[in-house]
N, C-alpha and C. Protein backbone atom coordinates (compact mmCIF):
# COMPACT_ATOMS: atom_id res chain seq x y z
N UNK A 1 -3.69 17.78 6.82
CA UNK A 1 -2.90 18.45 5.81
C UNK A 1 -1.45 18.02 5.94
N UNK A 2 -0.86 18.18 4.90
CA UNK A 2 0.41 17.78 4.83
C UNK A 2 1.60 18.96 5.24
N UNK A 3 2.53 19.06 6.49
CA UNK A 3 3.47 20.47 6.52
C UNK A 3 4.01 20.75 5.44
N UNK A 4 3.93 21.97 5.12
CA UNK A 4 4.87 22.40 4.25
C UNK A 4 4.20 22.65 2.49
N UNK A 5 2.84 21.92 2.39
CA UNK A 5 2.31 21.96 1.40
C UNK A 5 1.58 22.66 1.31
N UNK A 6 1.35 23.58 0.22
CA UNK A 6 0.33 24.26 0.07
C UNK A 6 -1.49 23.49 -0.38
N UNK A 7 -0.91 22.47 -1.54
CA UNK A 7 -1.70 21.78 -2.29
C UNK A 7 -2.63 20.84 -1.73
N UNK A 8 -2.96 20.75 -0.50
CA UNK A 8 -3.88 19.97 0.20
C UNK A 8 -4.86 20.03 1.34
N UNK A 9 -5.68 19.11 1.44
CA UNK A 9 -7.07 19.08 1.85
C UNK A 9 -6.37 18.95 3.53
N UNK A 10 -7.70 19.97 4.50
CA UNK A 10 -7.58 19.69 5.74
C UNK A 10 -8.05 18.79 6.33
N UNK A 11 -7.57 18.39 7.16
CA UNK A 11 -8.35 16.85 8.20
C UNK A 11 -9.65 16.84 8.18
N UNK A 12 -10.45 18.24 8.21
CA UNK A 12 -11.76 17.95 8.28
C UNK A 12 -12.61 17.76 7.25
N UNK A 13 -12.16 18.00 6.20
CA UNK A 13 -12.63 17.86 4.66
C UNK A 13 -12.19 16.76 4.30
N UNK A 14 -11.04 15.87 4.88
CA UNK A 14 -10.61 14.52 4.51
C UNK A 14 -12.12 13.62 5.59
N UNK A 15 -11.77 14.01 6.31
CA UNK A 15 -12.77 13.07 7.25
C UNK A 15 -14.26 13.40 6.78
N UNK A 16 -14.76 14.06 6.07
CA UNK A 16 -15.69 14.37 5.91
C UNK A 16 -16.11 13.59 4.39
N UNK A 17 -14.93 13.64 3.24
CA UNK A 17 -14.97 12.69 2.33
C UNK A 17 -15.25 11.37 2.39
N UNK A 18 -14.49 10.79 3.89
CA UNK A 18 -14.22 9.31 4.03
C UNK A 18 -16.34 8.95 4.57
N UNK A 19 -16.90 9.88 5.57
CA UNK A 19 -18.16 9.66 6.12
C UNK A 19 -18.91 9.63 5.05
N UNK A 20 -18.69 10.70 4.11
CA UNK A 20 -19.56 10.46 2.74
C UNK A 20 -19.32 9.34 1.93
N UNK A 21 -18.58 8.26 2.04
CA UNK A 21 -19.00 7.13 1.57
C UNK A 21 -19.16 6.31 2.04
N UNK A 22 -19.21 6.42 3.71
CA UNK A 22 -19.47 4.94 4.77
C UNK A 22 -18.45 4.89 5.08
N UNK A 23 -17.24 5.68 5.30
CA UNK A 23 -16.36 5.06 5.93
C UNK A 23 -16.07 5.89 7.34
N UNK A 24 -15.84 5.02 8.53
CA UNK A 24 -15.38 5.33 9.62
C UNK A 24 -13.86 6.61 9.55
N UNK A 25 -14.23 8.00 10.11
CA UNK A 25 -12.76 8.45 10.48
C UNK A 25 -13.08 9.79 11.28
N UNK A 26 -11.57 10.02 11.78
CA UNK A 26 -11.74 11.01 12.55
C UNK A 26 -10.62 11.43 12.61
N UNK A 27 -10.31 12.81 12.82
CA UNK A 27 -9.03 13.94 12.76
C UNK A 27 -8.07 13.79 14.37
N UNK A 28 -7.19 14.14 14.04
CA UNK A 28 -6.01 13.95 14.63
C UNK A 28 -5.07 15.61 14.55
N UNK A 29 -4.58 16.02 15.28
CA UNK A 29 -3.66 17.25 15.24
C UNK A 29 -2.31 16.57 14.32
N UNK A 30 -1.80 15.39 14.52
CA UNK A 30 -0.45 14.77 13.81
C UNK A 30 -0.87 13.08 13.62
N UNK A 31 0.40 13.31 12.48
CA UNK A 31 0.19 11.60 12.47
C UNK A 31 0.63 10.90 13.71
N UNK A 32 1.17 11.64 14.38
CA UNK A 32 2.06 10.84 15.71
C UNK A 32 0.15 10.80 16.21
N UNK A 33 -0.10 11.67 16.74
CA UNK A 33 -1.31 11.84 17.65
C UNK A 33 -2.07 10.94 17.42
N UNK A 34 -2.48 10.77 15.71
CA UNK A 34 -3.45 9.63 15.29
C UNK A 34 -3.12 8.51 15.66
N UNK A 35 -1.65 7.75 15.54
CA UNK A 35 -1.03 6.81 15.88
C UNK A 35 -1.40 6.01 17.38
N UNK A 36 -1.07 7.70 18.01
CA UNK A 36 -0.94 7.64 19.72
C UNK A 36 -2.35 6.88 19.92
N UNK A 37 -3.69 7.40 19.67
CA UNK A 37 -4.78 7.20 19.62
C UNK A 37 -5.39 5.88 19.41
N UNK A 38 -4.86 5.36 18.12
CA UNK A 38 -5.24 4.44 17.63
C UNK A 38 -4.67 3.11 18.49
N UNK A 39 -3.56 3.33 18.86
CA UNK A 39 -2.76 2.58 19.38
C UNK A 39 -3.13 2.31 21.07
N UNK A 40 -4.06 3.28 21.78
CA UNK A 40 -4.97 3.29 22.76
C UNK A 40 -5.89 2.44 22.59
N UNK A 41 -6.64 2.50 21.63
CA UNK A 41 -7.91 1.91 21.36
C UNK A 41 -7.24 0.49 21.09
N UNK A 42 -6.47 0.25 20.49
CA UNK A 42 -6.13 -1.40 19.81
C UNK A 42 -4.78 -1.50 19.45
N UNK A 43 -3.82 -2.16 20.84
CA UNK A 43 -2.56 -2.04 19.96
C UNK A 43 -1.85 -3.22 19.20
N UNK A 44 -2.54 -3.82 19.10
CA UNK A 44 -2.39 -4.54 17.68
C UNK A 44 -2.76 -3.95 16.35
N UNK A 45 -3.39 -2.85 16.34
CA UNK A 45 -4.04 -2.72 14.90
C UNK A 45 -2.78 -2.28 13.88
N UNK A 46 -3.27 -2.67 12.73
CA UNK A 46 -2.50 -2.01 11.72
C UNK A 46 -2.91 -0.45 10.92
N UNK A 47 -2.26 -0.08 10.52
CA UNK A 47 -2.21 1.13 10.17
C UNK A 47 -2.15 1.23 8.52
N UNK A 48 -2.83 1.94 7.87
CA UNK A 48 -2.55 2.04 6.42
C UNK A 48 -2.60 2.99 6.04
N UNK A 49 -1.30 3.67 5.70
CA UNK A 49 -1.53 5.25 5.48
C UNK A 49 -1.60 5.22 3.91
N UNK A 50 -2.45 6.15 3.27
CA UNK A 50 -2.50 6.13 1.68
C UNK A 50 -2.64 7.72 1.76
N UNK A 51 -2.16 8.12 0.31
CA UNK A 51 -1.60 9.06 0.20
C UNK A 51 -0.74 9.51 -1.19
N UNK A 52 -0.10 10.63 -1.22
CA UNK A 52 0.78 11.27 -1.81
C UNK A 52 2.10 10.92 -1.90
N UNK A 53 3.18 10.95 -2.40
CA UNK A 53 4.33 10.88 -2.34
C UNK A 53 5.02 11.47 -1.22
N UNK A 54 4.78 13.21 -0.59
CA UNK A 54 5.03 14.06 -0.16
C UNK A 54 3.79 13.51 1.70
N UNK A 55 3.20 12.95 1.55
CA UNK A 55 2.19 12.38 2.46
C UNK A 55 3.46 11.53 3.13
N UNK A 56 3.76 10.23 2.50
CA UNK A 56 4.69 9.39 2.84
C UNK A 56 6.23 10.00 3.41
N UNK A 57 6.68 10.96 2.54
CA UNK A 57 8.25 11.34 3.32
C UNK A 57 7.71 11.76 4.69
N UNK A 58 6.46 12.73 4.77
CA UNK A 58 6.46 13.72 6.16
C UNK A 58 6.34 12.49 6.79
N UNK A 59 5.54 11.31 6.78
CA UNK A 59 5.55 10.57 7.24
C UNK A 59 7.08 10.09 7.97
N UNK A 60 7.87 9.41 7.20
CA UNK A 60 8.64 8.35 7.04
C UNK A 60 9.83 9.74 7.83
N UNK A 61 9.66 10.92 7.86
CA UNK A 61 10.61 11.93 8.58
C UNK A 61 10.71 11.95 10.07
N UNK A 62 8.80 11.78 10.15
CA UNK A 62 8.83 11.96 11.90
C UNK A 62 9.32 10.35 12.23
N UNK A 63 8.88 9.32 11.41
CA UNK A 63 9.10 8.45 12.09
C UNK A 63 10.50 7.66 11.64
């Protein structure tokens, strides 16, 4: 979910959308956390966040 928004889906209903069409995912407490994570597993990987307008600032705030 996005802070501060009322208007959106929780991590587990997002991740649960992405399995219902074949796609690999899994929840995270923050985007930092997901980051942290991902960045364990492979730190080369790239990252593609898609999203909202309001997705991107919280984003682009912490980081």
């Amino acid at each position: 979910s996005i802070p501060g928004e009322a208007n959106t889906l929780a991590a587990d209903q997002t991740a649960a959308a992405a399995h219902a069409v074949g796609m690999t995912a899994a929840t995270a407490q923050s985007v930092r956390a997901a980051l942290t994570a991902i960045a364990g597993r492979d730190p080369h990987a790239r990252v593609l966040i898609c999203g909202s307008l309001y997705l991107a600032g919280s984003v682009l705030r912490e980081n």
